[in-house]
N, C-alpha and C. Protein backbone atom coordinates (compact mmCIF):
# COMPACT_ATOMS: atom_id res chain seq x y z
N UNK A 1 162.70 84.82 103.84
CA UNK A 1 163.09 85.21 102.48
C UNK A 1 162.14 86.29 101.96
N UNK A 2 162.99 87.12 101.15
CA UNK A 2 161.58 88.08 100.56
C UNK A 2 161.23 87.61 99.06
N UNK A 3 160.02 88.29 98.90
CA UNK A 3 159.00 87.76 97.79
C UNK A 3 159.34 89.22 97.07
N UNK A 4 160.51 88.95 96.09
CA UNK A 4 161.13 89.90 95.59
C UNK A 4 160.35 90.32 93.93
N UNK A 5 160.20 88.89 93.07
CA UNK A 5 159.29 89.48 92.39
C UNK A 5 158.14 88.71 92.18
N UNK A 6 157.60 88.71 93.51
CA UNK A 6 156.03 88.42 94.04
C UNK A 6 155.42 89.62 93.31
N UNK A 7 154.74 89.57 92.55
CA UNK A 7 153.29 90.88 92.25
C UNK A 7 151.98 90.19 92.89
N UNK A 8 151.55 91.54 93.47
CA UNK A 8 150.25 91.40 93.97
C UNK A 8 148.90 91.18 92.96
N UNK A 9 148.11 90.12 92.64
CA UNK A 9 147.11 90.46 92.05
C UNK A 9 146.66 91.16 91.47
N UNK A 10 146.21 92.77 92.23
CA UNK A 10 145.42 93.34 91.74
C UNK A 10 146.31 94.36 90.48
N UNK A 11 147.46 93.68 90.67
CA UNK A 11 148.94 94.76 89.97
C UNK A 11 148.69 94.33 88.07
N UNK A 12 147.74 93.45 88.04
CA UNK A 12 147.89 92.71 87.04
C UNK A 12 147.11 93.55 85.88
N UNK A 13 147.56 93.33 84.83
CA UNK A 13 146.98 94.40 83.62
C UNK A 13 145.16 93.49 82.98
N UNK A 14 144.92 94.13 83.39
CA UNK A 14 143.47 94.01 82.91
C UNK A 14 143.10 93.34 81.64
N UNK A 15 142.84 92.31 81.45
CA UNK A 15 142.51 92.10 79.91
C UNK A 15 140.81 92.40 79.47
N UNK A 16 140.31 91.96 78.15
CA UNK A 16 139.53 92.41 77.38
C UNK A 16 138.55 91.28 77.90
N UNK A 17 137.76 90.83 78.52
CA UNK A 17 137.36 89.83 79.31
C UNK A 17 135.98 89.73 78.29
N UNK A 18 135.32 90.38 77.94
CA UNK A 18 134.43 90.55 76.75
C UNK A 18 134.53 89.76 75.65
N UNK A 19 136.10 89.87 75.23
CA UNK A 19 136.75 89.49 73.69
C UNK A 19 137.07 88.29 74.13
N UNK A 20 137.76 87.85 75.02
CA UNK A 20 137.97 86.32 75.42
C UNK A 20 137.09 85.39 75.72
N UNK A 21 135.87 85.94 76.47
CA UNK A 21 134.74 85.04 76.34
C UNK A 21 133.91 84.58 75.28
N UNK A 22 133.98 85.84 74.08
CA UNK A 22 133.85 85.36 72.97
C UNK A 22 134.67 84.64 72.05
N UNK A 23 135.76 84.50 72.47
CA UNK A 23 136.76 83.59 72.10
C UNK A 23 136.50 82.29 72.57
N UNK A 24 135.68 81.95 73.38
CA UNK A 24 135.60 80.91 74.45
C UNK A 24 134.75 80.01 74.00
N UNK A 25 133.88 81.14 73.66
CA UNK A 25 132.61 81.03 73.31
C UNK A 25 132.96 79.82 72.04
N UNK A 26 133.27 80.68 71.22
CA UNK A 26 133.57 80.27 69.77
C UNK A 26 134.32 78.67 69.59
N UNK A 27 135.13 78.66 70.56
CA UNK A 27 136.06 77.41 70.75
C UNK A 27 135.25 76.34 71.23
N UNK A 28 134.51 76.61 72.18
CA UNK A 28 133.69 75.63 72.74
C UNK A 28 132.86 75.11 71.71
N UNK A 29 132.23 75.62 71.52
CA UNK A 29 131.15 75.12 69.51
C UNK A 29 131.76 74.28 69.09
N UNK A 30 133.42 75.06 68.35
CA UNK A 30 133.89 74.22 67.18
C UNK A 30 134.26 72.78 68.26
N UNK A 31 135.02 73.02 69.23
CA UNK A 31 134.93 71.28 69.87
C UNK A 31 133.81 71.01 70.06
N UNK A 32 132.95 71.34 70.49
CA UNK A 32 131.45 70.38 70.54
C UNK A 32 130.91 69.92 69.24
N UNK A 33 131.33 70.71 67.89
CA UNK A 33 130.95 70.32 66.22
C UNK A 33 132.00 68.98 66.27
N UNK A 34 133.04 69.38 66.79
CA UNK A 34 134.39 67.66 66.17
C UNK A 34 133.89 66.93 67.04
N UNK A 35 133.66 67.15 68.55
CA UNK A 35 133.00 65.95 68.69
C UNK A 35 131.90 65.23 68.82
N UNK A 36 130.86 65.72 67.86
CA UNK A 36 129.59 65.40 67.05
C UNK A 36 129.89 64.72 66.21
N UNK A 37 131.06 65.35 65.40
CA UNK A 37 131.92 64.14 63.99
C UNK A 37 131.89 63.23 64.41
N UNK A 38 132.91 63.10 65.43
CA UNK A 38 133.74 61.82 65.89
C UNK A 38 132.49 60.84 65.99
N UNK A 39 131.50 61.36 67.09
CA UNK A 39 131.27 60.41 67.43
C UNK A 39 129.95 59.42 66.37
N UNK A 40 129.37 60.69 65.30
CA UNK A 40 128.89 60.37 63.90
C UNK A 40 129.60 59.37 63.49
N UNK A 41 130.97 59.42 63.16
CA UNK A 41 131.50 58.45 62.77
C UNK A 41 131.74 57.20 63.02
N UNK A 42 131.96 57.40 64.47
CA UNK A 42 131.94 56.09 65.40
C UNK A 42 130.99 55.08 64.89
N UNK A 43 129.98 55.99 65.76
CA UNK A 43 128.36 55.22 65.39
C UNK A 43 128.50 54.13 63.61
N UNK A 44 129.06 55.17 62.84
CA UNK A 44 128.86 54.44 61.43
C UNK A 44 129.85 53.58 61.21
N UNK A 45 130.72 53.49 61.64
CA UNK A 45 131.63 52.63 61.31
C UNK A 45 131.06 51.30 62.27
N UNK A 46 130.73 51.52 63.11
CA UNK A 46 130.11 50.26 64.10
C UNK A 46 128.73 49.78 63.49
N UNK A 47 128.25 50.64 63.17
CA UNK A 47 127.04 49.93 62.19
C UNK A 47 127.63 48.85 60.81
N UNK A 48 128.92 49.53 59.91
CA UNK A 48 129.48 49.59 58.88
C UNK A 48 128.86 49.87 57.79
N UNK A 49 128.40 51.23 58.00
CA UNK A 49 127.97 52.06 57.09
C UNK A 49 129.47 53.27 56.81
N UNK A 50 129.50 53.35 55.40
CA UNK A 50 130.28 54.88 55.72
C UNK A 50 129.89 56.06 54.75
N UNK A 51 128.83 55.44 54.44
CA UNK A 51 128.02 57.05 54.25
C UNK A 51 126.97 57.43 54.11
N UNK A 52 126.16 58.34 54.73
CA UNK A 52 124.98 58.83 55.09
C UNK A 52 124.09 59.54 54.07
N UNK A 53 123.26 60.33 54.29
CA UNK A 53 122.82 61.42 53.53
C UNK A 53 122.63 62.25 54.27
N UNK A 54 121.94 62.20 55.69
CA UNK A 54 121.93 63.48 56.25
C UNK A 54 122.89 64.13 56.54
N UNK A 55 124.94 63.10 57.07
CA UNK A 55 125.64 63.67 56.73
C UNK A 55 126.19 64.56 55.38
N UNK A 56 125.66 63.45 54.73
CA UNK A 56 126.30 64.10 53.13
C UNK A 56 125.52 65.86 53.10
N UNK A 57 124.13 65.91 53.33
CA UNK A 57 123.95 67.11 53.14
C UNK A 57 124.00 68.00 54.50
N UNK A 58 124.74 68.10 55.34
CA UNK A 58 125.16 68.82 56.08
C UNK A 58 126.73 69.55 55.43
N UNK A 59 127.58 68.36 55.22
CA UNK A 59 128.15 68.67 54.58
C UNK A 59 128.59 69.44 53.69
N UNK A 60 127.17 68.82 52.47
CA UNK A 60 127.07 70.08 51.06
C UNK A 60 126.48 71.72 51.56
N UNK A 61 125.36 71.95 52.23
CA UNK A 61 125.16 72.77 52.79
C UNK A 61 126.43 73.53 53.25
N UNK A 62 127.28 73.60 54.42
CA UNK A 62 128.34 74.14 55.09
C UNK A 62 129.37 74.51 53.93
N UNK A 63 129.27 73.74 52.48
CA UNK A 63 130.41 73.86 51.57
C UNK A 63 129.93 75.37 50.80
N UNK A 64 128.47 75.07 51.06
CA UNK A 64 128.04 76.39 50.52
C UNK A 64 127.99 77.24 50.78
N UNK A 65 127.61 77.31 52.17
CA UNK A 65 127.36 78.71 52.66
C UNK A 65 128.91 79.09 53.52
């Protein structure tokens, strides 16, 4: 059979590999920040605490700036 619309690899349009890693970049953080939450939370709810201060002022901080 032929490999009619087989494209070869190198046929492929080049992307911005720069801009995506900083995209990557960026994504990776914000999931590593949610799951810092999560697991903040975890922790407190298993203690049965549900609210902190060092959360609270992380919080207020980030609201600010």
């Amino acid at each position: 059979m032929a490999k009619g619309s087989h494209r070869r690899p190198d046929k492929r349009k080049k992307k911005n590999t720069k801009y995506s890693d900083e995209l990557k970049g960026i994504q990776r953080i914000k999931d590593r920040d949610k799951e810092i939450q999560k697991s903040k939370a975890l922790v407190r709810q298993m203690r049965g605490k549900k609210w902190s201060e060092e959360d609270f002022e992380e919080e207020f901080e980030s609201k600010i700036l």
